[in-house]
PDB file of N, CA and C in Angstrom:
ATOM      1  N   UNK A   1      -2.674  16.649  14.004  1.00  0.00           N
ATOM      2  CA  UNK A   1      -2.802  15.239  14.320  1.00  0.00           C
ATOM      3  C   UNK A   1      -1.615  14.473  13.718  1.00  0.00           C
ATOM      4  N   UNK A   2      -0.896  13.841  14.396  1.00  0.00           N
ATOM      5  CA  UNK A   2      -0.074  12.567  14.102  1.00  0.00           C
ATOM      6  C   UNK A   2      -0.513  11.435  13.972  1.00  0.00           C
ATOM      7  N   UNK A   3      -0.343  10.881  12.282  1.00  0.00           N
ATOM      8  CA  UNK A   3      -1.237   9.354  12.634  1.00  0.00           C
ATOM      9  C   UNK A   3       0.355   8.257  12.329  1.00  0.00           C
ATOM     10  N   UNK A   4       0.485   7.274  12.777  1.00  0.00           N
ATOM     11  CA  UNK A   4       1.396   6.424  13.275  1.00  0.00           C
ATOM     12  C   UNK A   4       1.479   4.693  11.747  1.00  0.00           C
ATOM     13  N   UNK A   5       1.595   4.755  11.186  1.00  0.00           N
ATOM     14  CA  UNK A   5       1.432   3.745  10.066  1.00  0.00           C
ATOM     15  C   UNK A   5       2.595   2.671  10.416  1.00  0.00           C
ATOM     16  N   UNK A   6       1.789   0.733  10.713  1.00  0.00           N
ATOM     17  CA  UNK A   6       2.820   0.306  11.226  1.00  0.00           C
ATOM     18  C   UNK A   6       3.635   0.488  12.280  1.00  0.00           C
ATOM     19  N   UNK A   7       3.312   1.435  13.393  1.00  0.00           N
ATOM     20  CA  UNK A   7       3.767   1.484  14.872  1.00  0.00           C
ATOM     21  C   UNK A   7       4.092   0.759  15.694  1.00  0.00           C
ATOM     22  N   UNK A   8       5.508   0.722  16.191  1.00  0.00           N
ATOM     23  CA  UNK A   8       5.604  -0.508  16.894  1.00  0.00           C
ATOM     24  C   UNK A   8       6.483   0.473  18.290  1.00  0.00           C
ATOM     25  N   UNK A   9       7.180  -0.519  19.045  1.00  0.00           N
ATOM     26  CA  UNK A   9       7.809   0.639  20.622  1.00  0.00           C
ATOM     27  C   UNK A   9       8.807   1.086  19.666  1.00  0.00           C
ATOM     28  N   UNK A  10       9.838   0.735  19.227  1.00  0.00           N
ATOM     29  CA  UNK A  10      10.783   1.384  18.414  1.00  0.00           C
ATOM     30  C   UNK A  10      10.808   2.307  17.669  1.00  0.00           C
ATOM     31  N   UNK A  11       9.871   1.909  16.475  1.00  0.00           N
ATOM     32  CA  UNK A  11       9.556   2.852  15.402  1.00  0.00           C
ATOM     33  C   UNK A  11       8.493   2.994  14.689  1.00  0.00           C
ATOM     34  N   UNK A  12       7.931   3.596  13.854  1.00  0.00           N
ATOM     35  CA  UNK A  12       6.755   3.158  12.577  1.00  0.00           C
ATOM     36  C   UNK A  12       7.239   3.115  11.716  1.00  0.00           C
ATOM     37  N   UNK A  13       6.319   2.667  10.708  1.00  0.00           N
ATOM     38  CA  UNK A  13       6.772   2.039   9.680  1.00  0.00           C
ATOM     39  C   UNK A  13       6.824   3.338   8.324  1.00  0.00           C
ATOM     40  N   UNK A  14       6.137   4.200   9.269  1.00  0.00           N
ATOM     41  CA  UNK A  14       5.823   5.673   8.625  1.00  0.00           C
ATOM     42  C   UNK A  14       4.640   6.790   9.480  1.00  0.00           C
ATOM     43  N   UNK A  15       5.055   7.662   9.300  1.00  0.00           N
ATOM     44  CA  UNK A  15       4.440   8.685  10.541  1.00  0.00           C
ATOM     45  C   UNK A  15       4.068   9.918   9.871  1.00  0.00           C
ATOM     46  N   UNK A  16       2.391  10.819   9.570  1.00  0.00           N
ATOM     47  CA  UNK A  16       1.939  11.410   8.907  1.00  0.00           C
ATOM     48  C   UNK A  16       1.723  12.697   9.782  1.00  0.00           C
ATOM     49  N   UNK A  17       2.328  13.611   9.253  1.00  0.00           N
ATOM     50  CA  UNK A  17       1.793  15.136  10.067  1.00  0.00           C
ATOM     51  C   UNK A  17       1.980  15.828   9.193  1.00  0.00           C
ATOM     52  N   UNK A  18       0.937  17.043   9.396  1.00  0.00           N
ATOM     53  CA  UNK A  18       0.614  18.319   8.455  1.00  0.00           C
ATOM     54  C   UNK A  18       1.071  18.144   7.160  1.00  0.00           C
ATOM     55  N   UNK A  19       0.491  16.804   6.830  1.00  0.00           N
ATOM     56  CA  UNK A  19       0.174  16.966   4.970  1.00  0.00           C
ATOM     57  C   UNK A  19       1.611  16.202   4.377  1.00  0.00           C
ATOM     58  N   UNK A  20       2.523  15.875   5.169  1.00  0.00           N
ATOM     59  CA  UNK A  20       3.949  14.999   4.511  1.00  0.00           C
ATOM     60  C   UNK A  20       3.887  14.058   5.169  1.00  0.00           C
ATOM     61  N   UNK A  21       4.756  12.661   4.760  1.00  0.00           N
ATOM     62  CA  UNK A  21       4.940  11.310   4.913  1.00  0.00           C
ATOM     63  C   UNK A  21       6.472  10.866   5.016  1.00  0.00           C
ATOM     64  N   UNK A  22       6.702  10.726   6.533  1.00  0.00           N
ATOM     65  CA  UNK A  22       8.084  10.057   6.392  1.00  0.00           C
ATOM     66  C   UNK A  22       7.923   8.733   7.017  1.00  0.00           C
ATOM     67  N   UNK A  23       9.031   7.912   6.218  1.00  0.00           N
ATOM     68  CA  UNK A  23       9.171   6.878   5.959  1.00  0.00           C
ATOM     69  C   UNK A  23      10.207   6.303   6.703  1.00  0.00           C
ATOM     70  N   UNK A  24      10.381   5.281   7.615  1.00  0.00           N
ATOM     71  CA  UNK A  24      11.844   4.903   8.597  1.00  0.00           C
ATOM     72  C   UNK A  24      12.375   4.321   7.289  1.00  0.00           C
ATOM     73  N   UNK A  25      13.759   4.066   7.701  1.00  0.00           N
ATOM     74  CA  UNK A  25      14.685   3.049   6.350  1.00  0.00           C
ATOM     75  C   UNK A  25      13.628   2.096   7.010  1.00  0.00           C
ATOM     76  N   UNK A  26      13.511   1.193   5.070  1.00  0.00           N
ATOM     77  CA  UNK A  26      13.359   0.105   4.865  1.00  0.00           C
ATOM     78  C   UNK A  26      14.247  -0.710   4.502  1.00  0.00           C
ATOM     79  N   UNK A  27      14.290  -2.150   4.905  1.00  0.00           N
ATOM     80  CA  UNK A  27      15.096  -2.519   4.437  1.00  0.00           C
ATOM     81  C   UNK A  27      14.561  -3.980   3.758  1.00  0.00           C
ATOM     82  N   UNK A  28      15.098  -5.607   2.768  1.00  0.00           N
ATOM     83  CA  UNK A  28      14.781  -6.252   2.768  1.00  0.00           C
ATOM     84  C   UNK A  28      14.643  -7.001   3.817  1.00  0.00           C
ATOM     85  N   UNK A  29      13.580  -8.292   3.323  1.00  0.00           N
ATOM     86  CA  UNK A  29      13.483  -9.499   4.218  1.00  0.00           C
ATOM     87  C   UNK A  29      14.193 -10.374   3.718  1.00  0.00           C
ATOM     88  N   UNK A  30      14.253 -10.495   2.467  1.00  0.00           N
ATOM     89  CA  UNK A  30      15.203 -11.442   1.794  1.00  0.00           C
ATOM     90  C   UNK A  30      16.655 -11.151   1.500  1.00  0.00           C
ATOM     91  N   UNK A  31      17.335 -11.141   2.459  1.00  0.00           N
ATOM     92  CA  UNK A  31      19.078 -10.732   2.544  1.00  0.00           C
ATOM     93  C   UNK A  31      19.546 -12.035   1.518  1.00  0.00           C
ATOM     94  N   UNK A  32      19.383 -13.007   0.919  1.00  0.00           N
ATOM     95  CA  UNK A  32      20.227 -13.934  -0.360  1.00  0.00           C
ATOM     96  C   UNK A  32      19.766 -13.600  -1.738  1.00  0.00           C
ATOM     97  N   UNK A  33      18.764 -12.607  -1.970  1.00  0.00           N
ATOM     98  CA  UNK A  33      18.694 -11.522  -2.735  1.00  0.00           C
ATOM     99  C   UNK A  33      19.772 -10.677  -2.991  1.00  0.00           C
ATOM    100  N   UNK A  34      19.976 -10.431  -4.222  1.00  0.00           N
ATOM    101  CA  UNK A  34      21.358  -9.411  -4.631  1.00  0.00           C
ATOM    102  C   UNK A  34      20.869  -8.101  -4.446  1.00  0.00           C
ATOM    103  N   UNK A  35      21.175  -7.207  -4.977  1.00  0.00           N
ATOM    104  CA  UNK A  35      21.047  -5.898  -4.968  1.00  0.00           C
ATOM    105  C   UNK A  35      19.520  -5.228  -5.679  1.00  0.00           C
ATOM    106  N   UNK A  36      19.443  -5.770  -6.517  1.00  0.00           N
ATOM    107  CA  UNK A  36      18.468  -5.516  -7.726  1.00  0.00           C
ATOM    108  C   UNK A  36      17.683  -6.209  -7.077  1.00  0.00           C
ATOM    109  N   UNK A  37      17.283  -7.489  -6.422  1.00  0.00           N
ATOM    110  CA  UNK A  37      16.554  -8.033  -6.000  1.00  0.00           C
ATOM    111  C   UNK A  37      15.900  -7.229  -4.301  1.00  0.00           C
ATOM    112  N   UNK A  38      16.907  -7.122  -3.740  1.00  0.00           N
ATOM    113  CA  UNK A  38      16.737  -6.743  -2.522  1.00  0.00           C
ATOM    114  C   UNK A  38      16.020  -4.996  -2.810  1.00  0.00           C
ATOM    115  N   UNK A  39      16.674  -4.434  -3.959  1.00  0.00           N
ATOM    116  CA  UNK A  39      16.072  -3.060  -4.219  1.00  0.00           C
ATOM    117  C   UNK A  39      14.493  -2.756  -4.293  1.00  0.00           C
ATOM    118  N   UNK A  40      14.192  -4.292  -4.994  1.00  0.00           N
ATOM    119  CA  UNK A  40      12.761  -4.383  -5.326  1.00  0.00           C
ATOM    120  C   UNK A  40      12.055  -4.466  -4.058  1.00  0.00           C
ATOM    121  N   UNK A  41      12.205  -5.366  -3.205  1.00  0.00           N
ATOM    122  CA  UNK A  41      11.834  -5.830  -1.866  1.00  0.00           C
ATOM    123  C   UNK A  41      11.447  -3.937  -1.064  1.00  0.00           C
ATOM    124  N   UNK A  42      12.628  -3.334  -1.174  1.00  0.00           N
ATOM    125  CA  UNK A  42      12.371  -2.372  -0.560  1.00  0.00           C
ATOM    126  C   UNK A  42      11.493  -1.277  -0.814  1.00  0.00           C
ATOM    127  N   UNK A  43      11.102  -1.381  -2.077  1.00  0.00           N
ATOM    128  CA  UNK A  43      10.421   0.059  -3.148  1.00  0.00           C
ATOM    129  C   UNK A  43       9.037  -0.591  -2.912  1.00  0.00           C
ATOM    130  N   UNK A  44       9.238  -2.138  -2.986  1.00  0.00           N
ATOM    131  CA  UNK A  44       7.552  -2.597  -2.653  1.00  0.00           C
ATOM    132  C   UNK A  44       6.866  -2.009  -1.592  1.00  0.00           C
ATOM    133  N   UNK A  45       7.752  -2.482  -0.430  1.00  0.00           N
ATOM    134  CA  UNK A  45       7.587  -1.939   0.889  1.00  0.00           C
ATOM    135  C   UNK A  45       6.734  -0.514   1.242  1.00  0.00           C
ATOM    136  N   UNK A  46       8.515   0.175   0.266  1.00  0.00           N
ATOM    137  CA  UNK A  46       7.737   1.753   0.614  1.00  0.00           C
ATOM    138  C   UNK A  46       6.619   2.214  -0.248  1.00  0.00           C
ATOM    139  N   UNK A  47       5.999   1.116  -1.161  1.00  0.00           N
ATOM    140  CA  UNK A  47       4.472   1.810  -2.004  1.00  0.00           C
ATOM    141  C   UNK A  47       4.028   1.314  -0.728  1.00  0.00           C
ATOM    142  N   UNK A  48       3.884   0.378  -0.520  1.00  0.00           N
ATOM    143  CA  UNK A  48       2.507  -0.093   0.475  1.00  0.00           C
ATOM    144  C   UNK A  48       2.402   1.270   1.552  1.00  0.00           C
ATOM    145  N   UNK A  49       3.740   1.274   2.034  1.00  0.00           N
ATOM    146  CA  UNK A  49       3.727   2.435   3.409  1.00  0.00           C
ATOM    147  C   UNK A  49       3.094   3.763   2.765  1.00  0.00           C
ATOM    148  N   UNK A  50       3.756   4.088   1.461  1.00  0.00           N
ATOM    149  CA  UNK A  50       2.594   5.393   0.948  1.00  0.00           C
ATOM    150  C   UNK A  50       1.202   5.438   0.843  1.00  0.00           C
ATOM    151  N   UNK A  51       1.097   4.212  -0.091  1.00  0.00           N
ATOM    152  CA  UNK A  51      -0.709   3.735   0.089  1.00  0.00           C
ATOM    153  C   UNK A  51      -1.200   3.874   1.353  1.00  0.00           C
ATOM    154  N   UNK A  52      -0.374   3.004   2.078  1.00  0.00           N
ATOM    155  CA  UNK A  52      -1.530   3.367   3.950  1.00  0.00           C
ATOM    156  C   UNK A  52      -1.694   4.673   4.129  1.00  0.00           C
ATOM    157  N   UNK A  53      -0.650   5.638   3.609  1.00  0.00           N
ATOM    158  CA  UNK A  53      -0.601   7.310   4.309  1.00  0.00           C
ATOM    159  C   UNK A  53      -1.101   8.060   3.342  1.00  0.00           C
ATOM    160  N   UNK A  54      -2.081   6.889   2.006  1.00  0.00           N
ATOM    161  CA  UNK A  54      -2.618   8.363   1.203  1.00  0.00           C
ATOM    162  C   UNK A  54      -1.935   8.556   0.503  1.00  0.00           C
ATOM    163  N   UNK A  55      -0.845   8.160  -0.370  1.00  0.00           N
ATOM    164  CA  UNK A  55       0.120   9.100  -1.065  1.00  0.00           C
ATOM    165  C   UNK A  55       0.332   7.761  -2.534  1.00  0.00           C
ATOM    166  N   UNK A  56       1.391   8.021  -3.226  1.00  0.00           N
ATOM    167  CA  UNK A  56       2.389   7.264  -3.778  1.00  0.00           C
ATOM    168  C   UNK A  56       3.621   7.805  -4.363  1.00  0.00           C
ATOM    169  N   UNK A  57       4.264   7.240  -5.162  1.00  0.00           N
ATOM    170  CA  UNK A  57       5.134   7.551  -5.446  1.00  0.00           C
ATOM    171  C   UNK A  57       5.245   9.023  -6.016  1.00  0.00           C
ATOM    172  N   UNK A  58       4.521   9.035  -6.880  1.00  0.00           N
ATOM    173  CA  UNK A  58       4.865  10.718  -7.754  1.00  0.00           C
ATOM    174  C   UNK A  58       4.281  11.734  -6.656  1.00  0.00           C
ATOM    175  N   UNK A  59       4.558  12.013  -5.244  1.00  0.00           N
ATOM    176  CA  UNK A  59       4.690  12.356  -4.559  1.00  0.00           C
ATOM    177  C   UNK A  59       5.518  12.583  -3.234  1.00  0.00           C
ATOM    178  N   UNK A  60       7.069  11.756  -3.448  1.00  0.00           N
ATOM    179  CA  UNK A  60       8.073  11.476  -3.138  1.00  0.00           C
ATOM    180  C   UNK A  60       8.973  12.991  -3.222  1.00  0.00           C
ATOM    181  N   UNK A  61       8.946  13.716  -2.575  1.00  0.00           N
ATOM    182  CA  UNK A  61       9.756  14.814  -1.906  1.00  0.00           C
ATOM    183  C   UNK A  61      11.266  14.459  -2.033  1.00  0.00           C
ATOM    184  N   UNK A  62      11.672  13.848  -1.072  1.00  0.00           N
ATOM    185  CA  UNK A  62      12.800  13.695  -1.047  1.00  0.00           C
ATOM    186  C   UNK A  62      13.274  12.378  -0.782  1.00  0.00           C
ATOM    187  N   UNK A  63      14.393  11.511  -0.975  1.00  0.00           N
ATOM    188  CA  UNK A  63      14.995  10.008  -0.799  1.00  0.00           C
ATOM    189  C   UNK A  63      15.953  10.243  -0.311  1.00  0.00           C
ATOM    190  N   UNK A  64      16.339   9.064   0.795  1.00  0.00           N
ATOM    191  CA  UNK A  64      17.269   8.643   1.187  1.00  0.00           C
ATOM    192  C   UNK A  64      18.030   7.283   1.483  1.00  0.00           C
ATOM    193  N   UNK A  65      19.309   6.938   0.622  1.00  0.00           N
ATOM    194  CA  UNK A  65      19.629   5.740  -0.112  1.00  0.00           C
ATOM    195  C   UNK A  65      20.962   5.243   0.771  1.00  0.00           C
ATOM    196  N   UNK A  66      20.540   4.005   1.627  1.00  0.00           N
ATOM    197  CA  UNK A  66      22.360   3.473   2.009  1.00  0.00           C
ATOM    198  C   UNK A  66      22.498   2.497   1.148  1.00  0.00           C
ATOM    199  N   UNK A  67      23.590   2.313   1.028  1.00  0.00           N
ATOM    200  CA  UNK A  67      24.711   1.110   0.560  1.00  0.00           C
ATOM    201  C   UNK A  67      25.866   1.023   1.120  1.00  0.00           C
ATOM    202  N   UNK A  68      25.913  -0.864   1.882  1.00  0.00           N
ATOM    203  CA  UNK A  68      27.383  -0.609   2.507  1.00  0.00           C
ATOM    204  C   UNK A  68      28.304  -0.801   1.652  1.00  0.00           C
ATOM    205  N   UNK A  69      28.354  -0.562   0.211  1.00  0.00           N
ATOM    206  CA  UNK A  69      29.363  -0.180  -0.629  1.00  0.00           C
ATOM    207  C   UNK A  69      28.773   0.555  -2.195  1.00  0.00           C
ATOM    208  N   UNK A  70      29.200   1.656  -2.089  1.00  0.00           N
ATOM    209  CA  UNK A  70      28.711   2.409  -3.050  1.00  0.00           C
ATOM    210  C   UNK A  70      29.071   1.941  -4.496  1.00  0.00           C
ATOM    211  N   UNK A  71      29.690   1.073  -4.868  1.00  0.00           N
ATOM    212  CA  UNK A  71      29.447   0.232  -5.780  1.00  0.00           C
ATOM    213  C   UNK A  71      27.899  -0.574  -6.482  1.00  0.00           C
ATOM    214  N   UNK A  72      27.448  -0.488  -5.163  1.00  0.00           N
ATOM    215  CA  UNK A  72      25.821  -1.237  -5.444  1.00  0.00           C
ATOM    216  C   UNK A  72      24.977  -0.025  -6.384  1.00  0.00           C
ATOM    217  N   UNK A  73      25.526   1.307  -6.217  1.00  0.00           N
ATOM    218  CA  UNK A  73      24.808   2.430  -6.506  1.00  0.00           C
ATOM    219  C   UNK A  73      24.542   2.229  -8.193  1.00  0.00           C
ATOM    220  N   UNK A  74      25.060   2.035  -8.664  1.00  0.00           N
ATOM    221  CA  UNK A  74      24.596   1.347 -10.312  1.00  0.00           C
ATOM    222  C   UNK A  74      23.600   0.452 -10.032  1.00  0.00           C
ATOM    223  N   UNK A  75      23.146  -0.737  -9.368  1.00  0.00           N
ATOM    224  CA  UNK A  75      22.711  -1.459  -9.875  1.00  0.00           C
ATOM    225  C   UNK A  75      21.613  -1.059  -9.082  1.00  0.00           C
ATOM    226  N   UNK A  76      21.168  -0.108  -7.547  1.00  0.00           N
ATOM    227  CA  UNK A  76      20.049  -0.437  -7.522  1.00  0.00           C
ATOM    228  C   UNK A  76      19.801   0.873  -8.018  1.00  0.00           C
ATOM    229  N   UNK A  77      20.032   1.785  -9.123  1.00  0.00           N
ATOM    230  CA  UNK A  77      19.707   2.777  -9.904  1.00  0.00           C
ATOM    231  C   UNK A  77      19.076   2.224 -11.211  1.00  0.00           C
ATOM    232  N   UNK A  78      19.401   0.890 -11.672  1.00  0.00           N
ATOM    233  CA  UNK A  78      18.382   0.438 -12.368  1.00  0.00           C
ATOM    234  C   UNK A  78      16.754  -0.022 -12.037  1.00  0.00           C
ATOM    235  N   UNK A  79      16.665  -0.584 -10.553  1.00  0.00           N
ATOM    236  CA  UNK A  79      15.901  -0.729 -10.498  1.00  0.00           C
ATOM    237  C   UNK A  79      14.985   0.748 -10.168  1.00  0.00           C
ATOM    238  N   UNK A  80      15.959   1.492  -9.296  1.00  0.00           N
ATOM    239  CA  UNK A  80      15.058   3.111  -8.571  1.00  0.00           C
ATOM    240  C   UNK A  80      14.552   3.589 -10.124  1.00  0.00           C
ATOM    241  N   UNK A  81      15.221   3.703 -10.858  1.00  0.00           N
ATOM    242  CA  UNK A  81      14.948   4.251 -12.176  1.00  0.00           C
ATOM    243  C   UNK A  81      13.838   3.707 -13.206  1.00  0.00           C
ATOM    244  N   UNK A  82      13.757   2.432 -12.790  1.00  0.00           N
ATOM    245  CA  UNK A  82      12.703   1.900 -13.383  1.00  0.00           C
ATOM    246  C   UNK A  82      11.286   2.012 -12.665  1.00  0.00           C
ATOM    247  N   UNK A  83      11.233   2.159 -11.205  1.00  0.00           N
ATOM    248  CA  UNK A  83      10.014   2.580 -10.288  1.00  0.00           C
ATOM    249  C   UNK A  83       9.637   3.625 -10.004  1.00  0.00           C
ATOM    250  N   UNK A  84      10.681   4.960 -10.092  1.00  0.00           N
ATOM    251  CA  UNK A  84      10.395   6.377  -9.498  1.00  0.00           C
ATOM    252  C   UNK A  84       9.494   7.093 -10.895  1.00  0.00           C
ATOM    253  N   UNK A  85       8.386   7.817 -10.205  1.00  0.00           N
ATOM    254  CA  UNK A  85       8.310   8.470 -11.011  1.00  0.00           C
ATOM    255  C   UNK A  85       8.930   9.876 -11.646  1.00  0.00           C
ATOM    256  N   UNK A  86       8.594  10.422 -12.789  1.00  0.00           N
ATOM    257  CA  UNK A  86       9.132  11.739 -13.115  1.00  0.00           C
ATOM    258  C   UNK A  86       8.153  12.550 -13.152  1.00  0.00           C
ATOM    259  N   UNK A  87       8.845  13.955 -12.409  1.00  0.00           N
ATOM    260  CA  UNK A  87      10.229  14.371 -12.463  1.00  0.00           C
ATOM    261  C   UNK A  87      10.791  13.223 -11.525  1.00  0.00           C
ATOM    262  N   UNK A  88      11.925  13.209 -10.483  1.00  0.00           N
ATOM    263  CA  UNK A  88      12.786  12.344  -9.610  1.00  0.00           C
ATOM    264  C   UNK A  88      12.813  13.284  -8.645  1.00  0.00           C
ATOM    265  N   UNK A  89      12.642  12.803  -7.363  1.00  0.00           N
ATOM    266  CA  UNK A  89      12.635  13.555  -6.022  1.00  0.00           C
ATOM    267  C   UNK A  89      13.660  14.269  -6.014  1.00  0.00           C
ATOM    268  N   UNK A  90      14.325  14.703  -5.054  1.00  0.00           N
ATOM    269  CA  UNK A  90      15.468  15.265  -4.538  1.00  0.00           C
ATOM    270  C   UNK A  90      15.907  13.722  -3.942  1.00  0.00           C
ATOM    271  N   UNK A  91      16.945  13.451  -4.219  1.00  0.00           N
ATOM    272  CA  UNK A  91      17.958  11.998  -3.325  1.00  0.00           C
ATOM    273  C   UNK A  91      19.554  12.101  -3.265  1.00  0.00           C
ATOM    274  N   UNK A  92      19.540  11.645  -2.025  1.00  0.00           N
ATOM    275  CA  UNK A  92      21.093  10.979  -1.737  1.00  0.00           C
ATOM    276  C   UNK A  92      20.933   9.983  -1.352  1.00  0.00           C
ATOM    277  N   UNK A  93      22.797   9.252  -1.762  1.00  0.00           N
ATOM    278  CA  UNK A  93      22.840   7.745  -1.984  1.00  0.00           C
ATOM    279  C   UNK A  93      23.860   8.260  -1.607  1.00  0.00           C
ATOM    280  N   UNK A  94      24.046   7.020  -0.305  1.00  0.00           N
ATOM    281  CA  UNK A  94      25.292   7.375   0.484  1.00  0.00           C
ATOM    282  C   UNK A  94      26.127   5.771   0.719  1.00  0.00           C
ATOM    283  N   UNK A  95      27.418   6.143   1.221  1.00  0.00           N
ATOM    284  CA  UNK A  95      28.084   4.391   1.715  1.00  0.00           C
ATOM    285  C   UNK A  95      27.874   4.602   3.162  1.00  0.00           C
ATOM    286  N   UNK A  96      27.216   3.238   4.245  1.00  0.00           N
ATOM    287  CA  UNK A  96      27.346   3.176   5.002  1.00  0.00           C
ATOM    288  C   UNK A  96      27.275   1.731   5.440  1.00  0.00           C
ATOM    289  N   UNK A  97      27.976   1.572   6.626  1.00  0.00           N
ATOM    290  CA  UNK A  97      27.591   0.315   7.229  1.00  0.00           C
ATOM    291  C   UNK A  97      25.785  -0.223   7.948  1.00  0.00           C
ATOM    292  N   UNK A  98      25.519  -0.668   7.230  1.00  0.00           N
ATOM    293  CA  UNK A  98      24.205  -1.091   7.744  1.00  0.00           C
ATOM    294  C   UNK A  98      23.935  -1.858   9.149  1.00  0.00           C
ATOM    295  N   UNK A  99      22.385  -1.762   9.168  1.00  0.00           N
ATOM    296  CA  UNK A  99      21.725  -2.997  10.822  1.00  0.00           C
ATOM    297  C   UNK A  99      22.468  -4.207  10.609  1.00  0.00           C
ATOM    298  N   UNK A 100      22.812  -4.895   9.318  1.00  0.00           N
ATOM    299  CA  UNK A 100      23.167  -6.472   9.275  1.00  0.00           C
ATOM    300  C   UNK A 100      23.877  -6.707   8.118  1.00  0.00           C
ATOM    301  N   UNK A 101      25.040  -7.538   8.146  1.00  0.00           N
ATOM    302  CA  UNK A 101      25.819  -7.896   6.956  1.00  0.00           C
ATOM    303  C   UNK A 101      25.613  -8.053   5.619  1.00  0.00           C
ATOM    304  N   UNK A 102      24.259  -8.756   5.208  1.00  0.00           N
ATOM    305  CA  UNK A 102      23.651  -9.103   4.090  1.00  0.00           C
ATOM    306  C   UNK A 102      22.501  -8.101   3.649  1.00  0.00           C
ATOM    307  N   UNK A 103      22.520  -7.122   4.450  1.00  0.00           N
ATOM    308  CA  UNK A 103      21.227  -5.891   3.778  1.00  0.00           C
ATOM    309  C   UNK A 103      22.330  -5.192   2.955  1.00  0.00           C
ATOM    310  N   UNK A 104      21.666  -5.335   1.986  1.00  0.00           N
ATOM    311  CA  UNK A 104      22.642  -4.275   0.734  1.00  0.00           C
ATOM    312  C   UNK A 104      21.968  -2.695   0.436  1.00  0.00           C
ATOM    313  N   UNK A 105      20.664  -2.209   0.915  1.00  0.00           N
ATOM    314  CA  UNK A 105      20.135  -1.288   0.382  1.00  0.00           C
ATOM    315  C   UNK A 105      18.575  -1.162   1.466  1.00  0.00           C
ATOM    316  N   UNK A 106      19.079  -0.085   1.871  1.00  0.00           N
ATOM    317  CA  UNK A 106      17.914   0.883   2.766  1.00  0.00           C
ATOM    318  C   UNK A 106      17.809   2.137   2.363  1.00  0.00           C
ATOM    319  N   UNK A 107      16.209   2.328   2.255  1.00  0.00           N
ATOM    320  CA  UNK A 107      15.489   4.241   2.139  1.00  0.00           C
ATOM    321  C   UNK A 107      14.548   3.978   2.721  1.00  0.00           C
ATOM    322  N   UNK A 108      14.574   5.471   3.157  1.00  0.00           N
ATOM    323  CA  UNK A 108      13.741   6.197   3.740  1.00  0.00           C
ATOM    324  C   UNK A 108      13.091   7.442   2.842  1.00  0.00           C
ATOM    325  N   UNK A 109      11.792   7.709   3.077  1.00  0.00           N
ATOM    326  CA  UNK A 109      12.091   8.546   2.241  1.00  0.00           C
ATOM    327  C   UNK A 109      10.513  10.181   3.066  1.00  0.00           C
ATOM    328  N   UNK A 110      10.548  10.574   2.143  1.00  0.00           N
ATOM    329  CA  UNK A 110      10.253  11.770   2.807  1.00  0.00           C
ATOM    330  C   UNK A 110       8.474  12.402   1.593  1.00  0.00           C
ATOM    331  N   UNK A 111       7.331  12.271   1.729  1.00  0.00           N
ATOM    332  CA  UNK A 111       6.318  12.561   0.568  1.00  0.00           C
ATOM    333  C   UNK A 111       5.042  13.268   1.222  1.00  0.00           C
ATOM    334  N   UNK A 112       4.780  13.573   0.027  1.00  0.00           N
ATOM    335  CA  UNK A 112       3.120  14.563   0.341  1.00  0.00           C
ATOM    336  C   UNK A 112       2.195  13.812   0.453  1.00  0.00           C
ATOM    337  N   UNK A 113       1.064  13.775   1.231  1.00  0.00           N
ATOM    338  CA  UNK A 113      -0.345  13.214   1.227  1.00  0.00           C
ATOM    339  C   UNK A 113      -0.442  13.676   0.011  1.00  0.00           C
ATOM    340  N   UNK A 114      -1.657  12.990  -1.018  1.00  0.00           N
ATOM    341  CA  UNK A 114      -2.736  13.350  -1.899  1.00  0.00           C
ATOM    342  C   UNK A 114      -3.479  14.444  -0.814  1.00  0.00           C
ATOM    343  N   UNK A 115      -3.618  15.485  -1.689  1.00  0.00           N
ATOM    344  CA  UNK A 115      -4.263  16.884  -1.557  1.00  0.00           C
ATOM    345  C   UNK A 115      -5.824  16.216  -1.206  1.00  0.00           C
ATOM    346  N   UNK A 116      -6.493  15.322  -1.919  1.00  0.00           N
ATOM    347  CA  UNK A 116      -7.306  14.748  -1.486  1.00  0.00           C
ATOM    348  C   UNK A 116      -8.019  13.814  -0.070  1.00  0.00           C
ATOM    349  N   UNK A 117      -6.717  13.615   0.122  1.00  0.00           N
ATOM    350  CA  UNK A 117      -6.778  12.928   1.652  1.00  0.00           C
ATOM    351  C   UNK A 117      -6.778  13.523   2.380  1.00  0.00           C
ATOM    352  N   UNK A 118      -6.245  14.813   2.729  1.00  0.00           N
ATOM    353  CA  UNK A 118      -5.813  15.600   3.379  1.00  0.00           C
ATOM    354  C   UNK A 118      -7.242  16.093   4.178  1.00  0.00           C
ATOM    355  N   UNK A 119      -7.303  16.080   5.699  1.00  0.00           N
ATOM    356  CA  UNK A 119      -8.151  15.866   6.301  1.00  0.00           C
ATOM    357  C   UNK A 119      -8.633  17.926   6.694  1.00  0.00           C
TER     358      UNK A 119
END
């Protein structure tokens, strides 16, 4: 079974099969947010999307981190570092040009259902 979290024609917001959770990039809503700010916006995001699919963080497999300038990579490593749990997934943090000028920081990321949910 495929269940669809946040589904829209484009994309979901996260999509659950055989026991893992992937996550589309998130990105902020608040682009006059800096980096650290906008980082937060996004990690919020992706708890809620785990919560809907059963999961949370200390179940985070693997991450995946843009920045359209890898310079930002310090600062939203304070905030990832202050939210992830340990151990730390597997992640890359990459430079790319983003959907829109003022998004500084999109993940996606990749996690296990709770063994408990698991249907």
């Amino acid at each position: 079974m495929i269940n669809h979290i946040k589904p829209g024609k484009r994309l979901s917001g996260a999509t659950v099969h055989n026991g893992l959770i992937y996550t589309s990039g998130q990105t902020p809503d608040d682009l006059t947010a800096d980096v650290q700010g906008q980082s937060r916006q996004v990690l919020a995001k992706l708890d809620a999307l785990l919560a809907a699919a059963g999961s949370d963080k200390s179940k985070i497999l693997s991450a995946m981190v843009w920045v359209p300038d890898i310079a930002h990579r310090d600062e939203f490593n304070v905030v990832w570092d202050a939210w992830v749990a340990e151990p730390g997934p597997a992640r890359a943090c990459v430079e790319s040009k983003l959907a829109a000028p003022g998004i500084l920081v999109e993940v996606a990321l990749v996690a296990a259902v709770a063994t408990d949910t698991i249907n």
